[in-house]
N, C-alpha and C. Protein backbone atom coordinates (compact mmCIF):
# COMPACT_ATOMS: atom_id res chain seq x y z
N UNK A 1 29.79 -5.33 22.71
CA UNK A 1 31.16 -5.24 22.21
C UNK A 1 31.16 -4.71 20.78
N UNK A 2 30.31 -5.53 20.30
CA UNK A 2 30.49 -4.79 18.31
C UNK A 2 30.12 -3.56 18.42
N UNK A 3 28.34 -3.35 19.18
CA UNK A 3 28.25 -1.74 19.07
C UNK A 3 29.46 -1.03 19.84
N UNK A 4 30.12 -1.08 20.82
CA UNK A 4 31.00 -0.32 21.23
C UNK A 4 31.96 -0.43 20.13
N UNK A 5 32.35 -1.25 19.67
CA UNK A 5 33.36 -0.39 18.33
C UNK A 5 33.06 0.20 17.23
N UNK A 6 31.81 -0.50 16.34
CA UNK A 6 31.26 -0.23 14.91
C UNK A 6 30.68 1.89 15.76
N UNK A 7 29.94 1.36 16.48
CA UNK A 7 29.22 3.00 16.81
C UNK A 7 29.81 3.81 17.61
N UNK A 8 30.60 3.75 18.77
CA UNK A 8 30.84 4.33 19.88
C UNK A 8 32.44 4.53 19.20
N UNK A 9 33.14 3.98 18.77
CA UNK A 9 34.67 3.72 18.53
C UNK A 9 34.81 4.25 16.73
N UNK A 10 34.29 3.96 15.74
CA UNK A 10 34.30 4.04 14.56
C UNK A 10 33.40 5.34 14.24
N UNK A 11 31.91 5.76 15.42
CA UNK A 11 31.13 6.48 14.50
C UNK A 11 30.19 6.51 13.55
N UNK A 12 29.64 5.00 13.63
CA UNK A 12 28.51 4.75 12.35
C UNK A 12 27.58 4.28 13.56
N UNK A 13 26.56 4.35 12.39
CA UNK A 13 25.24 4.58 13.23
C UNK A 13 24.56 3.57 13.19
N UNK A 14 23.64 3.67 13.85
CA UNK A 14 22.95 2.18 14.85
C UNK A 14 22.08 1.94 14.27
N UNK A 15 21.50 2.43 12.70
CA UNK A 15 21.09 1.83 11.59
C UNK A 15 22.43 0.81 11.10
N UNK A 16 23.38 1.49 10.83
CA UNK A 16 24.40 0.67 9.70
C UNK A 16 24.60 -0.87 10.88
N UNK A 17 24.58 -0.39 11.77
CA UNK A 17 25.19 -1.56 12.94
C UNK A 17 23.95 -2.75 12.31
N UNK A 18 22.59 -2.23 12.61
CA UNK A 18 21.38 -3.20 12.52
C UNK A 18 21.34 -3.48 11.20
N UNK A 19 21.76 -3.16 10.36
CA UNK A 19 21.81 -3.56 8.88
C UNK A 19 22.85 -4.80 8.70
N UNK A 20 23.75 -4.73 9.16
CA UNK A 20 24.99 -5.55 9.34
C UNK A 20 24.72 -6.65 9.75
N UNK A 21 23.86 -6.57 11.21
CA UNK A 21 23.34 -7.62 12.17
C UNK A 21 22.52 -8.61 11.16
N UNK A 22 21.48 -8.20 10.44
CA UNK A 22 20.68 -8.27 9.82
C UNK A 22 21.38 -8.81 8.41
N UNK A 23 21.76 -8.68 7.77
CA UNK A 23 22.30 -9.24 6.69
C UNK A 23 23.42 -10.08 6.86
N UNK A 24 24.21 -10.29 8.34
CA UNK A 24 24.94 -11.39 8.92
C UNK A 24 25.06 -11.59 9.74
N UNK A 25 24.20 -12.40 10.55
CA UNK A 25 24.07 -12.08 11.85
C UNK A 25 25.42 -12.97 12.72
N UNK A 26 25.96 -13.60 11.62
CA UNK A 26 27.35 -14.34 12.39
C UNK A 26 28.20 -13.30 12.83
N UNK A 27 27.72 -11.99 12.33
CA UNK A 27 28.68 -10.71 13.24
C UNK A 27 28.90 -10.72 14.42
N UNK A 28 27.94 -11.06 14.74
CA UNK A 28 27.31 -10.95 16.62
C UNK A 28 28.41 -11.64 17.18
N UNK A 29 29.01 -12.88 16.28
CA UNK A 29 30.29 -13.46 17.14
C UNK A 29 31.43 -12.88 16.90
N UNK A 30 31.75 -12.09 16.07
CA UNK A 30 33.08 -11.46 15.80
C UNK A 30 33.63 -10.86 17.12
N UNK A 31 35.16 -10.88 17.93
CA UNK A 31 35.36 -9.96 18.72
C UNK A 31 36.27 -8.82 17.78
N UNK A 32 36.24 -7.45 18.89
CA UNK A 32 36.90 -6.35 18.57
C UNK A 32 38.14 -6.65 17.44
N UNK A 33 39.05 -7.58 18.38
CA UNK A 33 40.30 -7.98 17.37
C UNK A 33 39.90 -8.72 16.19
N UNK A 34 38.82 -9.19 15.74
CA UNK A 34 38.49 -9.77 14.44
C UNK A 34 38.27 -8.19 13.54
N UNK A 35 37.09 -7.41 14.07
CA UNK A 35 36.81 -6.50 13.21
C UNK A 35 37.68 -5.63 13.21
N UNK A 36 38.92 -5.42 14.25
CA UNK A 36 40.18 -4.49 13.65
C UNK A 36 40.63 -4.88 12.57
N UNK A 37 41.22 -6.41 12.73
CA UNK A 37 41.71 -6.83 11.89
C UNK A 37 41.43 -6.61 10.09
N UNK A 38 40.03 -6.84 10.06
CA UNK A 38 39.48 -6.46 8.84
C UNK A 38 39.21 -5.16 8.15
N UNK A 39 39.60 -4.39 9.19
CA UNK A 39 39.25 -2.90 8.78
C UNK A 39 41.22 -2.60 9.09
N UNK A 40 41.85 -3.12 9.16
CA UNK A 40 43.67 -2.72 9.23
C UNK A 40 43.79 -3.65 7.61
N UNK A 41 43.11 -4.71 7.46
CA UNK A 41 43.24 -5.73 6.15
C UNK A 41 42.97 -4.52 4.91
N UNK A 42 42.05 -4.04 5.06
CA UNK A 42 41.55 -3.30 3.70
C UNK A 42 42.46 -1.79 3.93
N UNK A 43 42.69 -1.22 5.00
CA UNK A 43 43.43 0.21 5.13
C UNK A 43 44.98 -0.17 4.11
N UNK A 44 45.38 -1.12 4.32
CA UNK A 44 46.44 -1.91 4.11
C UNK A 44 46.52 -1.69 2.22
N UNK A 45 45.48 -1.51 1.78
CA UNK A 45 44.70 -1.45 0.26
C UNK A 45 44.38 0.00 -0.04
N UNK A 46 44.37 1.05 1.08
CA UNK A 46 44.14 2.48 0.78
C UNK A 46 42.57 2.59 0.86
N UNK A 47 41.84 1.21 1.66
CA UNK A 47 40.62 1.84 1.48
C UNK A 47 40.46 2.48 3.46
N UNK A 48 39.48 3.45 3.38
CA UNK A 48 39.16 3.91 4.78
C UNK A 48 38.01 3.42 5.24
N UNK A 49 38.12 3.92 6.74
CA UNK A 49 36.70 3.08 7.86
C UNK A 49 35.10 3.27 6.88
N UNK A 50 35.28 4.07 6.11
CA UNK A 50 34.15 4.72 5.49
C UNK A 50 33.68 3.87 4.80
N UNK A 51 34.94 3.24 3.72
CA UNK A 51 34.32 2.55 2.70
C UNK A 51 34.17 1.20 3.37
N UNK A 52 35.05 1.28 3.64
CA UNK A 52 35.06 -0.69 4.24
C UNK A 52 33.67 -1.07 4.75
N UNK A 53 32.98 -0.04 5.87
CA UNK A 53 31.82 -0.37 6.26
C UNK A 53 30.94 -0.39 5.01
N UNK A 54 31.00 0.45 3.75
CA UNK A 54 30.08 0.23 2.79
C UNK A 54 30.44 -1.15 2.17
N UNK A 55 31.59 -1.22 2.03
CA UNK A 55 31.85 -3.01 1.13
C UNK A 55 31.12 -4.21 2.03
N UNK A 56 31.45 -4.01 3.78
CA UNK A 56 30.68 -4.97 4.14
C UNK A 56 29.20 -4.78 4.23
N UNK A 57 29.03 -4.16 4.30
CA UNK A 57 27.50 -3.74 3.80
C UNK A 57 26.68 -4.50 2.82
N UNK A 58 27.66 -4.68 1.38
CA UNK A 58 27.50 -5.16 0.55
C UNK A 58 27.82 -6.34 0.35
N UNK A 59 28.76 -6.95 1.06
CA UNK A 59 29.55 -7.90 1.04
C UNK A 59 29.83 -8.31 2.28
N UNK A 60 28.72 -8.98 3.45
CA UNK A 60 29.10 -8.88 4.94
C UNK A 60 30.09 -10.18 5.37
N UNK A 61 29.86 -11.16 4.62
CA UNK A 61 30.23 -12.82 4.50
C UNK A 61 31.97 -12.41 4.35
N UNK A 62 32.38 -11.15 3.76
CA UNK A 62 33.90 -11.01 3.72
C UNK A 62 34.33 -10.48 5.08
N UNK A 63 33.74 -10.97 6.15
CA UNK A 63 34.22 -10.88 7.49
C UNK A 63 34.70 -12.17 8.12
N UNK A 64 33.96 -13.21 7.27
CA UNK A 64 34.51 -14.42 7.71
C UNK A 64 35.91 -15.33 6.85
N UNK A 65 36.39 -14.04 5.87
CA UNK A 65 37.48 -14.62 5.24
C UNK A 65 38.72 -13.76 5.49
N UNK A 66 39.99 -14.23 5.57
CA UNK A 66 41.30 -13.80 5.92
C UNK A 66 41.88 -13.19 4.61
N UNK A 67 41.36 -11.82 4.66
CA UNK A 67 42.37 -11.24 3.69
C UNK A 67 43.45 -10.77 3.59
N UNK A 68 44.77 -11.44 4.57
CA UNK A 68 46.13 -11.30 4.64
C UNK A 68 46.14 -12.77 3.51
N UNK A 69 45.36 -13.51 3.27
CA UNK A 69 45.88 -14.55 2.61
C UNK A 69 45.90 -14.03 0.81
């Protein structure tokens, strides 16, 4: 499910996916509608699919917080 959206749906690659996994692996439970959500949360801010994947990159733990709040 994640690789079908992060790679197959978004376009990033199956390094960035295993990097992600790897630096949080609580990803593995996220569904589709969680990681829309977080990537519509930050578009919402003017940032794109591009960067967002670099912030969580950097910052993967901000998948488990609600940034409509």
């Amino acid at each position: 499910m994640l690789e079908d959206y992060l790679v197959k749906e978004l376009g990033f690659s199956q390094e960035t996916l295993k990097t992600l996994v790897f630096k949080y692996p609580a990803i593995l439970s996220k569904t589709k509608e969680e990681m829309e959500h977080t990537f519509a949360s930050l578009r919402k801010f003017s940032i794109g699919k591009k960067d967002t994947i670099e912030i969580l990159l950097e910052t993967p733990t901000l998948l488990s917080v609600d940034l409509e709040k």
